[in-house]
Protein backbone atom coordinates (compact mmCIF):
# COMPACT_ATOMS: atom_id res chain seq x y z
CA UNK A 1 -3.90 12.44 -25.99
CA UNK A 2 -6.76 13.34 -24.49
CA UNK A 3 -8.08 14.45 -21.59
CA UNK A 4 -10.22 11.45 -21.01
CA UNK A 5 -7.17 9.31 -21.24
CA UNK A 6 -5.35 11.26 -19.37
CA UNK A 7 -7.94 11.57 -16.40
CA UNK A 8 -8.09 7.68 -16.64
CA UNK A 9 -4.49 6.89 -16.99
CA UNK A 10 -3.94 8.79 -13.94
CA UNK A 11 -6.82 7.38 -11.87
CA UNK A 12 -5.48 4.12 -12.75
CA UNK A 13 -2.14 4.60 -11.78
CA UNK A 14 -3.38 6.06 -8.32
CA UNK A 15 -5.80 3.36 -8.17
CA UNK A 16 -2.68 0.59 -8.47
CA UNK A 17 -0.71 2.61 -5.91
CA UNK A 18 -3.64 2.54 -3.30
CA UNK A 19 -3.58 -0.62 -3.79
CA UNK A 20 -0.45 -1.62 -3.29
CA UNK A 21 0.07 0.68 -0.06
CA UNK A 22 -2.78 -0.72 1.81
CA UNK A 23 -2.10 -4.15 3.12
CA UNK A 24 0.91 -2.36 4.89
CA UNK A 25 -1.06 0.66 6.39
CA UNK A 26 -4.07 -1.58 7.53
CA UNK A 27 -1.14 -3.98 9.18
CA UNK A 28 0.26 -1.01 10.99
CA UNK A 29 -3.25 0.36 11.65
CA UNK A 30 -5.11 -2.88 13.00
CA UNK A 31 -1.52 -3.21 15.31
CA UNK A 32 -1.31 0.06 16.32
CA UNK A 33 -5.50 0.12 17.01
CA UNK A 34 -4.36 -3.15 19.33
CA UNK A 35 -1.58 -2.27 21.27
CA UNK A 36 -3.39 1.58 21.79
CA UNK A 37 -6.14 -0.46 23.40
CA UNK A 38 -3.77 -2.55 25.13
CA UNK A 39 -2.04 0.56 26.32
CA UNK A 40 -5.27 2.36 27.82
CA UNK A 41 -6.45 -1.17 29.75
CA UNK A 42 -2.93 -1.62 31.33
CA UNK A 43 -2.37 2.52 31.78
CA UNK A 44 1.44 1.73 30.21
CA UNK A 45 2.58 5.20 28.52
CA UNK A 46 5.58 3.67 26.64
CA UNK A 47 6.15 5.61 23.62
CA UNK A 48 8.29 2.75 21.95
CA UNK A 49 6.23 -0.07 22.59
CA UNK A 50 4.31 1.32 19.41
CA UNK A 51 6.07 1.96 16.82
CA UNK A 52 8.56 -1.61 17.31
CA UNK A 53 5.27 -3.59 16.81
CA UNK A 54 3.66 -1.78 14.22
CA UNK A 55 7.05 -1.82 12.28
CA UNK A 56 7.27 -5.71 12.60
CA UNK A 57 3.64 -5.92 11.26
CA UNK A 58 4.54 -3.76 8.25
CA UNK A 59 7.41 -6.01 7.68
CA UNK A 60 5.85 -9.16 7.95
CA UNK A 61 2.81 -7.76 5.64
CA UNK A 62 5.42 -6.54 3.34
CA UNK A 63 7.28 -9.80 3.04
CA UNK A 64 3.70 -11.76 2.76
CA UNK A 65 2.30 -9.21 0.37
CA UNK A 66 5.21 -8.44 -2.07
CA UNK A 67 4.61 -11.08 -4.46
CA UNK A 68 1.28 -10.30 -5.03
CA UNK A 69 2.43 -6.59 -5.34
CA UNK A 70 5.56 -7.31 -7.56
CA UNK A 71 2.50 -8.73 -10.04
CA UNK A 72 0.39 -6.13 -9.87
CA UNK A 73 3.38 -3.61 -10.83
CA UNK A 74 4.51 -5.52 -13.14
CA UNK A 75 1.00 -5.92 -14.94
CA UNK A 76 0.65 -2.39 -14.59
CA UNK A 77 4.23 -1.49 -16.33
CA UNK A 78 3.33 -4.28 -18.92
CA UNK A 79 0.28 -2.72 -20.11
CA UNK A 80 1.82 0.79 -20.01
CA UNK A 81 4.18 -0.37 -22.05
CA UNK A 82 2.62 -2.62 -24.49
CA UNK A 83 0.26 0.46 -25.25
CA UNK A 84 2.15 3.21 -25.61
CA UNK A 85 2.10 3.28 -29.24
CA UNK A 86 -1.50 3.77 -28.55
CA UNK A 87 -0.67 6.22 -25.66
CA UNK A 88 1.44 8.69 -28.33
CA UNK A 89 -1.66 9.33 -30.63
């Protein structure tokens, strides 16, 4: 092993987890941007009305993003897998 291939096999597998971890933190950011906007125009300093919202957006992106994710992982474990006699050398 390298350390070309290991530089690369890393930034892949940190490139794969960025990727799956963002459609939940931009759901939870573009909610929380919201209802902090909707919290300054109204003047309402409730410190529970954002975090139930933004963990209802997580879970709904989660739900409408995890088979799309459960691909991608399993692509990714596939192809670790499939190479690693290649990996060993």
């Amino acid at each position: 092993m390298t350390p070309e291939f290991l530089t690369g096999f890393f930034f892949e597998a940190i490139k794969t987890a960025i990727m799956l971890a963002a459609p939940m933190l931009l759901a939870g950011l573009i909610v929380g941007l919201a209802v902090s906007i909707f919290q300054s125009v109204t003047s309402i300093n409730e410190m529970t009305m954002t975090f139930i919202p933004k963990m209802l957006a997580v879970a709904c992106a989660l739900l409408f993003f995890l088979p799309w994710m459960v691909q991608t992982m399993l692509s990714f474990t596939q192809n670790l897998f499939t190479n690693f006699p290649t990996y060993i050398r």
